[in-house]
Protein backbone atom coordinates (compact mmCIF):
# COMPACT_ATOMS: atom_id res chain seq x y z
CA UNK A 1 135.92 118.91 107.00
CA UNK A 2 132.99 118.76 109.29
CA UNK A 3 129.22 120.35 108.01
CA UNK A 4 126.40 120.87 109.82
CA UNK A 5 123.40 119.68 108.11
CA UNK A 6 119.72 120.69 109.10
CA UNK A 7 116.93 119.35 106.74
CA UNK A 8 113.63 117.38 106.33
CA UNK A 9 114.34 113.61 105.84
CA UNK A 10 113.34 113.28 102.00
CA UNK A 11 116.39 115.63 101.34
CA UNK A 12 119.05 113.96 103.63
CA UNK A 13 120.11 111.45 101.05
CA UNK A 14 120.70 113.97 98.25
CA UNK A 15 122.10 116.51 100.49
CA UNK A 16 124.39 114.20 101.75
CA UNK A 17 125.84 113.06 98.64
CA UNK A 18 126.69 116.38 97.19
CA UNK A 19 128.46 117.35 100.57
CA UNK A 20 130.58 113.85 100.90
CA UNK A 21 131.10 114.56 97.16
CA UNK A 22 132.55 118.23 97.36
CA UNK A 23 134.75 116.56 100.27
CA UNK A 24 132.99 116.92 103.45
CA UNK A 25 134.27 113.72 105.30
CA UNK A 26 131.90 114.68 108.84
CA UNK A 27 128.39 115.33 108.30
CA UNK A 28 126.98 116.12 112.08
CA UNK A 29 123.71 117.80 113.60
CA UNK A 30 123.93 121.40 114.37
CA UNK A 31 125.21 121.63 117.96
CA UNK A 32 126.96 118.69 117.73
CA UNK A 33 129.35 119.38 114.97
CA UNK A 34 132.14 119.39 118.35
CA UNK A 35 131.53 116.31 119.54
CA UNK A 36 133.55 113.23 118.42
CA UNK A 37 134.92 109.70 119.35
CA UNK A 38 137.83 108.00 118.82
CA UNK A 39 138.29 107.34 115.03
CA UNK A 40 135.74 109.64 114.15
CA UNK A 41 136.61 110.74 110.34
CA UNK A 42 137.79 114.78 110.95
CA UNK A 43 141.20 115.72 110.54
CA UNK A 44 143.59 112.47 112.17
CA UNK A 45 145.90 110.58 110.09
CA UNK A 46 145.15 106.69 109.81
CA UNK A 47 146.49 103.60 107.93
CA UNK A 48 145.40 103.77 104.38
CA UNK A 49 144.78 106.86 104.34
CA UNK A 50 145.62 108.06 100.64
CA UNK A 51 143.63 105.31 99.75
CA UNK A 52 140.51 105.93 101.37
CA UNK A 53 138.28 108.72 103.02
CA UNK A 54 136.43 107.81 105.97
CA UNK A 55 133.16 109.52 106.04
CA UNK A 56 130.01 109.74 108.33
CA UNK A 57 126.48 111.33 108.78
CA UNK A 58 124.19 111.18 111.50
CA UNK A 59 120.82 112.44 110.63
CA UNK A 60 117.57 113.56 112.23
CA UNK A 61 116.05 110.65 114.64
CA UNK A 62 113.84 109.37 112.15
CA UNK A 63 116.73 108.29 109.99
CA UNK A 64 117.53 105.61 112.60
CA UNK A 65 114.42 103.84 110.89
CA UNK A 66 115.73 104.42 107.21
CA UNK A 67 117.94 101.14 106.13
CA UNK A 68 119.32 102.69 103.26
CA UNK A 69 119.46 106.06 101.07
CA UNK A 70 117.50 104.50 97.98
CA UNK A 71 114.48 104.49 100.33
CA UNK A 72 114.39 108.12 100.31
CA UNK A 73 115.31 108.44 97.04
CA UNK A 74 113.24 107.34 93.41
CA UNK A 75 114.91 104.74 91.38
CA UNK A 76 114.18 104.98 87.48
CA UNK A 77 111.89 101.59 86.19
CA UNK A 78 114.27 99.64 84.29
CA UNK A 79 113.03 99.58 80.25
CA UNK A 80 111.34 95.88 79.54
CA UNK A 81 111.58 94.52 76.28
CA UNK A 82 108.66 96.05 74.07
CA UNK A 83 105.68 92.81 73.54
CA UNK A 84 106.93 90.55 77.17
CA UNK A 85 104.35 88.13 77.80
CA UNK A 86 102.70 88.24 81.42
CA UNK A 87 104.87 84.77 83.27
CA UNK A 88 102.09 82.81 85.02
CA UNK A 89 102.82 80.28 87.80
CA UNK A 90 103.39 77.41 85.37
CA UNK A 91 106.10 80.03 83.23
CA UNK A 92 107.65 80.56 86.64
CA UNK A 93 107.59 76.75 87.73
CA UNK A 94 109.49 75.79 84.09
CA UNK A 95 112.54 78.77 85.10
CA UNK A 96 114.43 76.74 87.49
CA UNK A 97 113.86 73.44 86.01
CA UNK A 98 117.10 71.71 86.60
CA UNK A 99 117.78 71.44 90.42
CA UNK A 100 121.41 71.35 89.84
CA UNK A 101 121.82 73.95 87.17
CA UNK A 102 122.91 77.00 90.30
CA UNK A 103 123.95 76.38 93.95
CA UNK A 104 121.53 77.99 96.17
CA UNK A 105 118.64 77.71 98.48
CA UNK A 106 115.25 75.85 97.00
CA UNK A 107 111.76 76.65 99.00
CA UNK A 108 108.52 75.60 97.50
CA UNK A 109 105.21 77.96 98.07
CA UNK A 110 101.44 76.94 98.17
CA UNK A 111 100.10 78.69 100.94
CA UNK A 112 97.48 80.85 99.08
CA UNK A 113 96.35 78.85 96.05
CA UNK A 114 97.60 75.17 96.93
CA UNK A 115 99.51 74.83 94.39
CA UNK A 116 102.66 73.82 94.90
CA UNK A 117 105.77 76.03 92.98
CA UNK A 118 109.16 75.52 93.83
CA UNK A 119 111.82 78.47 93.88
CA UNK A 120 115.43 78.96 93.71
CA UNK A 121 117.78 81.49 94.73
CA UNK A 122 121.36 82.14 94.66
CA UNK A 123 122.72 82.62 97.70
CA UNK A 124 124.36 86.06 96.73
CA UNK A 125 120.68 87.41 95.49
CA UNK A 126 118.82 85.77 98.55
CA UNK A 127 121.03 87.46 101.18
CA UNK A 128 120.34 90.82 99.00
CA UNK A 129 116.79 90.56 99.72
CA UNK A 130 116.79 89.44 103.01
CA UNK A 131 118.75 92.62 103.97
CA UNK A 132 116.35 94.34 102.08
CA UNK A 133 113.63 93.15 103.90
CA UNK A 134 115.36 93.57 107.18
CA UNK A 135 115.28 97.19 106.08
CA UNK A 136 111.64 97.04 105.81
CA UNK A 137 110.97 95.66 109.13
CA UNK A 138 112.91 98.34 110.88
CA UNK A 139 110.99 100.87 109.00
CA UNK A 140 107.74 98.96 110.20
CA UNK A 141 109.14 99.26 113.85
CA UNK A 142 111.17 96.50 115.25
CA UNK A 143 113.71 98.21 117.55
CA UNK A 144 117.24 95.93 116.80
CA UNK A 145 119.16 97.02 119.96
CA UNK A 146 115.92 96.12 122.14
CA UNK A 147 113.53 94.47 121.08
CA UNK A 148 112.90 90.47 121.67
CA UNK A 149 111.75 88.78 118.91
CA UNK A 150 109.70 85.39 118.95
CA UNK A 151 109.68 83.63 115.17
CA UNK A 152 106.26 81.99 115.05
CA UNK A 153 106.73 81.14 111.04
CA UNK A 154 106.14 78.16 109.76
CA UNK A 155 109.36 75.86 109.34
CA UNK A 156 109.90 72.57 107.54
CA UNK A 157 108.04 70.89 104.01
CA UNK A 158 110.74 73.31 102.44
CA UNK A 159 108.68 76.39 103.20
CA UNK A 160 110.90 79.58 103.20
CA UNK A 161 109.53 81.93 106.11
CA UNK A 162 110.62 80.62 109.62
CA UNK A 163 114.39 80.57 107.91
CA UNK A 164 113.98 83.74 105.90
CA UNK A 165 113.07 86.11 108.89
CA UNK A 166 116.15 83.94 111.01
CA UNK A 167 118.00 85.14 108.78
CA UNK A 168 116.28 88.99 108.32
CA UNK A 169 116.82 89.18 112.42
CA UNK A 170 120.31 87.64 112.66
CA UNK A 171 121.31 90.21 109.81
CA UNK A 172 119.83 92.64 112.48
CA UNK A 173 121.61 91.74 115.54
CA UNK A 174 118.15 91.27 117.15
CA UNK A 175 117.08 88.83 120.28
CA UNK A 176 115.81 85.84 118.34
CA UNK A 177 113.52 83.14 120.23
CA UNK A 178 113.03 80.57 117.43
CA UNK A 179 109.76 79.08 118.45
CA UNK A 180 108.13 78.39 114.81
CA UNK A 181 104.55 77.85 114.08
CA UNK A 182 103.62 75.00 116.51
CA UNK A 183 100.16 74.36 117.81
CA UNK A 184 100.80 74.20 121.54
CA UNK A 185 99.36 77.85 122.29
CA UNK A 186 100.15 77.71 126.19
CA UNK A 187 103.90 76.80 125.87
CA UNK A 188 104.03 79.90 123.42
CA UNK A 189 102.90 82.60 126.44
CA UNK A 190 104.53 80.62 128.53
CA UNK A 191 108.17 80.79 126.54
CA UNK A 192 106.69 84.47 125.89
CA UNK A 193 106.34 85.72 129.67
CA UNK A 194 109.64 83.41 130.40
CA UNK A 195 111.95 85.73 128.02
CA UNK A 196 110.22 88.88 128.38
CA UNK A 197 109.33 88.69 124.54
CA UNK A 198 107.94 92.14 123.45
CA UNK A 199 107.68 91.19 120.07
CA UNK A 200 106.09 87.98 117.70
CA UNK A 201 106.67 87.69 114.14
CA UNK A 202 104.45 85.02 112.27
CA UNK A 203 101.71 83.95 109.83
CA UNK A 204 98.00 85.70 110.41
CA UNK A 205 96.05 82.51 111.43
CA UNK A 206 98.15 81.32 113.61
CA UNK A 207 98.45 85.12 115.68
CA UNK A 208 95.05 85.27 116.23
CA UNK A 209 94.68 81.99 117.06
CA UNK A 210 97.51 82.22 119.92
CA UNK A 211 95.60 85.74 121.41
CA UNK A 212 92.22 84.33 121.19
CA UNK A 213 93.74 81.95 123.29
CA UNK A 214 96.36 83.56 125.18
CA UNK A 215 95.92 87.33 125.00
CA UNK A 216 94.21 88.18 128.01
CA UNK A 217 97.25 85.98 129.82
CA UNK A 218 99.64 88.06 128.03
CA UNK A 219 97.99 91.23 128.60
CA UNK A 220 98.22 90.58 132.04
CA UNK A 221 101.82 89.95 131.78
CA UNK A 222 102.49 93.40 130.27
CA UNK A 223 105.55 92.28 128.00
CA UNK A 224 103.89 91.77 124.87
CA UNK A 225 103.64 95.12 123.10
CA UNK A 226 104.35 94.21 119.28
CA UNK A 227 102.92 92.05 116.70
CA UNK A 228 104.17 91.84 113.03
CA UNK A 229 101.94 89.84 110.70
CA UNK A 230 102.30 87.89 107.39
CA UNK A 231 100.63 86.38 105.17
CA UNK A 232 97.76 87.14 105.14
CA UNK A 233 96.21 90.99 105.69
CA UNK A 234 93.68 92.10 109.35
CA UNK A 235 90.48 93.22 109.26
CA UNK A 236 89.57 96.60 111.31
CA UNK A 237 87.89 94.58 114.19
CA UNK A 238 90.87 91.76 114.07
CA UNK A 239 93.43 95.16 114.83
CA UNK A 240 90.96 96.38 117.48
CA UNK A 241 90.88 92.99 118.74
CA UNK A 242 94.99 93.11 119.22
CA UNK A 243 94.97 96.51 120.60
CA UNK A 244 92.01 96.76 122.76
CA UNK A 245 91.75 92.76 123.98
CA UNK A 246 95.16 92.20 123.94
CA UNK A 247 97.47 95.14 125.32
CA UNK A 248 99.23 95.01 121.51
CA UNK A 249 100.54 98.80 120.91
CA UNK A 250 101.98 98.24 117.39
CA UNK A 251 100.53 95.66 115.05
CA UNK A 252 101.89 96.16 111.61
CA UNK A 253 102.62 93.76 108.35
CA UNK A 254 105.82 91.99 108.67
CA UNK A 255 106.34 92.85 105.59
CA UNK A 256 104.71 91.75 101.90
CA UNK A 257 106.28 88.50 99.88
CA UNK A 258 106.39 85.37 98.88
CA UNK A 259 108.96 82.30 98.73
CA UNK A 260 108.43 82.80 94.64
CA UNK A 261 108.82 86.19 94.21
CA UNK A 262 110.53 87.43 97.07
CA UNK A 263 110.18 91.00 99.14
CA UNK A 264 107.75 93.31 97.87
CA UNK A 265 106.56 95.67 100.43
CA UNK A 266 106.52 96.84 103.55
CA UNK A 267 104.95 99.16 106.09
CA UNK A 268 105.93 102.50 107.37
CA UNK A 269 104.20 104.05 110.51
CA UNK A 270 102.08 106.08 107.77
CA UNK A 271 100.59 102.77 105.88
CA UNK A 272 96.94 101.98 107.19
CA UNK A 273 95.25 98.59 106.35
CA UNK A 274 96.81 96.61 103.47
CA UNK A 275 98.78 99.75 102.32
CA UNK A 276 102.69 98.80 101.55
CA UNK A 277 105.97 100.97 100.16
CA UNK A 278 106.96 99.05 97.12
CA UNK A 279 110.53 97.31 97.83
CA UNK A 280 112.14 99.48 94.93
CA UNK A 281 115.33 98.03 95.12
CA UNK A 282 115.24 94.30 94.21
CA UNK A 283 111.53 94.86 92.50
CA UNK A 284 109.88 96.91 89.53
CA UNK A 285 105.56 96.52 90.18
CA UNK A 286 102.81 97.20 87.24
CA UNK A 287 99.27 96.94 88.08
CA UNK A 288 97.24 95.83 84.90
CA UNK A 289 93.63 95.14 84.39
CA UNK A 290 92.16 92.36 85.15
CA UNK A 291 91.27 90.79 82.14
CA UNK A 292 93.90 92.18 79.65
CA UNK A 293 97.22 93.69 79.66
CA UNK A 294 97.02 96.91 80.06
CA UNK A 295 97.85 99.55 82.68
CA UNK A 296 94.86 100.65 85.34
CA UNK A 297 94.77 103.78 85.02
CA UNK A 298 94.74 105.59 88.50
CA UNK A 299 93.41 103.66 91.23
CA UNK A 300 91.72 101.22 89.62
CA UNK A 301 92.80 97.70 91.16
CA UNK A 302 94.25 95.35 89.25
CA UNK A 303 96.86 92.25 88.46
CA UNK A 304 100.07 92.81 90.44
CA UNK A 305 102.86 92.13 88.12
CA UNK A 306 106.70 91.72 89.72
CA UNK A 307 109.72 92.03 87.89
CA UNK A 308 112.93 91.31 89.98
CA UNK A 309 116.06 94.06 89.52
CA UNK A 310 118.12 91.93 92.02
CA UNK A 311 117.88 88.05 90.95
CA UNK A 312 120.48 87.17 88.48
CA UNK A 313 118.84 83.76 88.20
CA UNK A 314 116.68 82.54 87.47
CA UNK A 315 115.30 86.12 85.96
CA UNK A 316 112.05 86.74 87.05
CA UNK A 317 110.62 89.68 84.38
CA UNK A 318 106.46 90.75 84.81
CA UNK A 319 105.29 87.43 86.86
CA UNK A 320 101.85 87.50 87.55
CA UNK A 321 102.00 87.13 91.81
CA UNK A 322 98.38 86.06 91.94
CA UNK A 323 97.26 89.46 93.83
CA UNK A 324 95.10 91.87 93.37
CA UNK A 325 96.03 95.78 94.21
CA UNK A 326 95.77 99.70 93.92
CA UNK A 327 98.30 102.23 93.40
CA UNK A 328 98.33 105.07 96.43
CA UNK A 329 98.88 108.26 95.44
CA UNK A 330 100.90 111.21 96.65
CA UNK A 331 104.14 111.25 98.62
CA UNK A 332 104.31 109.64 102.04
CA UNK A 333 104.39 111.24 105.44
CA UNK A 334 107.60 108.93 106.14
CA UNK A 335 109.44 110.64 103.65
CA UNK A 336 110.28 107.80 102.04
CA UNK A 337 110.20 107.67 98.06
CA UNK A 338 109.18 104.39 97.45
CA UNK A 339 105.76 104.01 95.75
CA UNK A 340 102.81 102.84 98.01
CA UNK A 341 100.30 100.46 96.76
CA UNK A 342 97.10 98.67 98.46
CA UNK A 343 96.39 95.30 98.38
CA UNK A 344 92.96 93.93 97.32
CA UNK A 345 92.50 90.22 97.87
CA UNK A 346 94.03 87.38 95.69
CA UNK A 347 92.94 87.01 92.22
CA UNK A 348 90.99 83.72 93.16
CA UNK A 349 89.34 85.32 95.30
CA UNK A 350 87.38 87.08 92.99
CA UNK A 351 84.79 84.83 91.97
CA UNK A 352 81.16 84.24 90.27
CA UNK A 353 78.35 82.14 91.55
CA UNK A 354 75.55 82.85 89.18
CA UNK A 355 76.15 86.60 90.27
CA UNK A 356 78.12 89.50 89.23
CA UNK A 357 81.64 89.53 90.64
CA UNK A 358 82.02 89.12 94.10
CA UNK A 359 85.47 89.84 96.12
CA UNK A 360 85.64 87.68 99.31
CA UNK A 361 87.97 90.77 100.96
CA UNK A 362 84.72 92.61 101.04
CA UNK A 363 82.80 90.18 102.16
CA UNK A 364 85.62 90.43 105.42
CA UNK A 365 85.12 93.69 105.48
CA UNK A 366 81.59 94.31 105.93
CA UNK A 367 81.06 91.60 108.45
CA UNK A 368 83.60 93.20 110.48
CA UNK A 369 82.08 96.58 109.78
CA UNK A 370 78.73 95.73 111.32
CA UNK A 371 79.02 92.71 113.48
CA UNK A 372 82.93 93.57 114.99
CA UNK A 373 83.61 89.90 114.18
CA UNK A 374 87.40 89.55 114.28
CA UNK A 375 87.50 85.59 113.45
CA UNK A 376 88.17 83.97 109.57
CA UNK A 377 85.36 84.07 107.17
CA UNK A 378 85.48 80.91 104.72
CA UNK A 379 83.07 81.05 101.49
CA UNK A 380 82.03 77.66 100.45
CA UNK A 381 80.28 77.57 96.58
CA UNK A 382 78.70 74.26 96.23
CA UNK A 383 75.93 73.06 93.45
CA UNK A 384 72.21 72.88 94.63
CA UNK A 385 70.10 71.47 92.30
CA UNK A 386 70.09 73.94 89.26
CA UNK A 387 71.83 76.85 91.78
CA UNK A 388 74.50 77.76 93.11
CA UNK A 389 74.73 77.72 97.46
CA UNK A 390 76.91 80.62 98.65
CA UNK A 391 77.74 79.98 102.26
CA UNK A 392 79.71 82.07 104.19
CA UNK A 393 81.12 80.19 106.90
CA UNK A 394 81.97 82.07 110.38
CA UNK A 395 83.85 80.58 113.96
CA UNK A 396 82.08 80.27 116.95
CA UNK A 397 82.59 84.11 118.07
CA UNK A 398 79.59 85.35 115.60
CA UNK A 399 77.75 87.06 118.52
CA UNK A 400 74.74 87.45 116.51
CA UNK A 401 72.32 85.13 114.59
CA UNK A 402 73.40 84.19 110.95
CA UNK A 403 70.49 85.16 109.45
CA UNK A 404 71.28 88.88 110.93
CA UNK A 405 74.26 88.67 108.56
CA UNK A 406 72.46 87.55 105.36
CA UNK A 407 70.44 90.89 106.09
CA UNK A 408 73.33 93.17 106.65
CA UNK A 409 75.55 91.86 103.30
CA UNK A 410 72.60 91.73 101.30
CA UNK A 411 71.68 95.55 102.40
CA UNK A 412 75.67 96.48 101.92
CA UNK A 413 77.09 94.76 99.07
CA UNK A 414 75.25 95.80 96.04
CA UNK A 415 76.57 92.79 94.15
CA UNK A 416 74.47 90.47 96.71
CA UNK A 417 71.38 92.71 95.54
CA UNK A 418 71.24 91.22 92.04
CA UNK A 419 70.48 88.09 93.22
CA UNK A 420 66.88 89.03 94.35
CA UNK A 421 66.27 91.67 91.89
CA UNK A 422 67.22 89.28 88.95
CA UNK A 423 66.23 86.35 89.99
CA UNK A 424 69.77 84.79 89.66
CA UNK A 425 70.42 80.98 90.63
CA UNK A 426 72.74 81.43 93.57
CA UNK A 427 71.49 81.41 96.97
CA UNK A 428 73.25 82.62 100.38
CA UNK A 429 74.10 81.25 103.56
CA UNK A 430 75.80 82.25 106.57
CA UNK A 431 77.12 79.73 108.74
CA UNK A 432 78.51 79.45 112.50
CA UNK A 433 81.26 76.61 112.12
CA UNK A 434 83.93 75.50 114.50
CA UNK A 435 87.39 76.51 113.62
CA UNK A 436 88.35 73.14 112.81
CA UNK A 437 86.02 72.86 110.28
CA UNK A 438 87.52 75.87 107.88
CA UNK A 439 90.18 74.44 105.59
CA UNK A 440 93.68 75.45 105.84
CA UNK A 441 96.46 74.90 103.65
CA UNK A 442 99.03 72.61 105.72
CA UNK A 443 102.55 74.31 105.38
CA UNK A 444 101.61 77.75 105.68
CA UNK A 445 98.51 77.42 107.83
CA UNK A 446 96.53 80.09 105.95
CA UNK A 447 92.69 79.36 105.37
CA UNK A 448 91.65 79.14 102.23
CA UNK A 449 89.02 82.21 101.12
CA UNK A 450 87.07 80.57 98.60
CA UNK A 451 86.56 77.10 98.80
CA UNK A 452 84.82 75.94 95.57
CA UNK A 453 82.87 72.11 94.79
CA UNK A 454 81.30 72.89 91.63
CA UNK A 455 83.90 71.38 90.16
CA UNK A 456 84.42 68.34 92.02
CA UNK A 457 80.70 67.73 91.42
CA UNK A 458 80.43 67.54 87.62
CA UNK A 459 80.65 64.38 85.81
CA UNK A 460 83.53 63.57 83.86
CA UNK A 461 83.42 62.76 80.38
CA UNK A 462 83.99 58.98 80.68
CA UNK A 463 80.75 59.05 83.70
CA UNK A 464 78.77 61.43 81.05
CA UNK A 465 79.24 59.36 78.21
């Protein structure tokens, strides 16, 4: 009746299984197979009885973190039909075209590209994924039981976050302050130190814009001890920034999706950087290359492709997300079997400007490598004469001259090289701008990477004629 099990946490699931399966109905630690509570499935006698078998298991610590037994264990990749086109935004837009055709919740997206997509969900699949995701943020490190959650996402002009992770921490049982993504950075700490928050969920931007403004207050306070971004990914000196600056002892990605496609990944306390389990449950990921469909073969990076195993409508089958990403290799030191992958920037932000290709994620990265800068970094491509300008624009925290920086990319980015040793027609800038000045996209408050006025500037073909 009772069993004591003792194993590593990649074999509880399966262990499990065959032991409720052989009839086991108590699955205990060793040394506690004695202890019990009332209604604890043993040996009593309880209404229903012949019907059903009341079973338990209580697993090492670290399975307190572990949402559900598919985590730990590999699910096959469902077959797709031999010759499936790649959906684009557009084929994804033209699903759901009738807004009456299922009941359900409809968000609309836009935060990365601009472009605005509507989605749709049935209730039944978007209360599947939310618990999914919950899943993922206790695996990332939100306590339930204890922690106190802020919700800094962005709410209203139908975007999908503030409501989804309401929902994510009510499914939870968590302390919820629902404070949204509003601008007045003072009543924030203020609510923050009130409530004896120790934890904010909420859109990149807008996090470091509340510590760069708050964060030594809130250090002071002491309560503040977790942050859980979205949206958009931090750069090492942005982390060190949290940590160091700010008294933040766990920053960690929220977890990775998207009002069109959903939950995709999330974070264990093994992931570094952009690194992310795959959600294996409601999604199936292939990475192809960029310019044709085709797997990468090992790490390459390449197109992310989603294909949804838990949306019955509308069916979302190899949709091009608009990201760019790696696959990780090797098992995990969580245990966990789902696949790990890296993102790599968005796919517009990969971009050409009378050079080779140039990624603006690097661009973030070396500028934090060298300078520590922690702020946004905007890239600007405008015409000049028979050239293309490059400018890279940076806040107000540059502590160095921009010049410095031209220097330092040119000497580290071997892309930026060509430019000189070619004779190419681009030029580059660096920039120290206000943060006003960098665009943002409204609903979702991200910046935009690449900002890009070649186009607006040629003539049409009415002016040309």
């Amino acid at each position: 009746q009772t069993c004591g099990l003792a194993c590593a946490l990649p074999s509880v699931a399966a262990l499990s299984r065959m032991l409720l399966a052989s009839g086991v109905t108590r699955i205990a630690r060793p040394g506690e197979m004695t202890d019990s509570y009332g209604g604890a499935p043993h040996d009593g006698v309880y209404a229903l009885q012949q019907l059903t078998r009341r079973v338990s298991v209580d697993g090492p610590a670290t399975l307190a973190q572990v949402g559900s037994f598919a985590e730990l264990e590999s699910l096959p990749a469902p077959v797709l039909p031999a010759g499936m086109p790649i959906l684009s935004k557009a084929g994804f837009q033209a699903l759901g075209v009738q807004p009456d055709s299922q009941p359900g919740l409809v968000v609309r997206s836009g935060g990365s590209s601009g472009q605005t997509v509507y989605s749709r969900f049935r209730w039944p699949d978007y209360h599947r994924q939310m618990q999914v995701t919950a899943h993922g943020l206790v695996a990332a490190g939100l306590e339930p039981a204890t922690d106190r959650v802020m919700n800094l996402f962005a709410a209203g002009y139908m975007y999908g976050s503030f409501i989804s992770f309401w929902t994510i921490l009510e499914q939870l049982g968590a302390t919820q302050l629902p404070m949204a993504m509003v601008p007045e950075y003072e009543l924030i700490a203020e609510q923050i130190i009130a409530h004896k928050v120790n934890a904010v969920i909420g859109m990149t931007p807008h996090l470091l814009g509340l510590m760069q403004s708050q964060g030594e207050r809130l250090r002071e306070a002491g309560c503040l001890r977790k942050l859980f971004f979205g949206g958009e990914s931090l750069s090492a000196a942005q982390r060190e920034f949290l940590q160091r600056d700010c008294g933040i002892e766990l920053v960690r990605s929220v977890a990775y999706g998207s009002n069109d496609a959903g939950p995709m990944g999330y974070q264990c306390g093994h992931c570094e950087g952009s690194v992310h389990h795959l959600f294996s449950s409601p999604q199936q990921l292939e990475i192809v290359h960029a310019d044709e469909d085709r797997p990468v073969a090992g790490t390459e990076v390449g197109r992310l492709l989603l294909s949804s195993r838990a949306r019955a409508w509308p069916s979302v089958q190899r949709y091009e997300i608009g990201d760019l990403g790696r696959w990780v290799p090797g098992p995990c030191g969580c245990g966990r079997a789902d696949p790990r992958f890296e993102l790599a920037g968005r796919t517009g932000d990969v971009f050409k400007a009378g050079t080779p290709q140039l990624n603006h994620a690097e661009f973030v990265r070396l500028v934090s490598q060298g300078f520590g800068y922690a702020g946004p970094l905007q890239i600007h491509l405008s015409p000049d004469g028979s050239n293309t300008r490059m400018s890279v624009w940076l806040d107000e925290s540059l502590q160095c001259e921009p010049p410095q920086v031209v220097d330092y990319l040119v000497a580290n980015y071997g892309e930026l090289q060509a430019i000189d040793a070619y004779g190419l027609a681009a030029t580059l800038h660096v920039e120290r701008r206000p943060i006003a000045d960098f665009e943002r996209v409204k609903a979702s408050g991200k910046y935009r990477h690449v900002c890009d006025h070649r186009v607006a500037a040629v003539p049409s073909a009415s002016a040309r004629a």
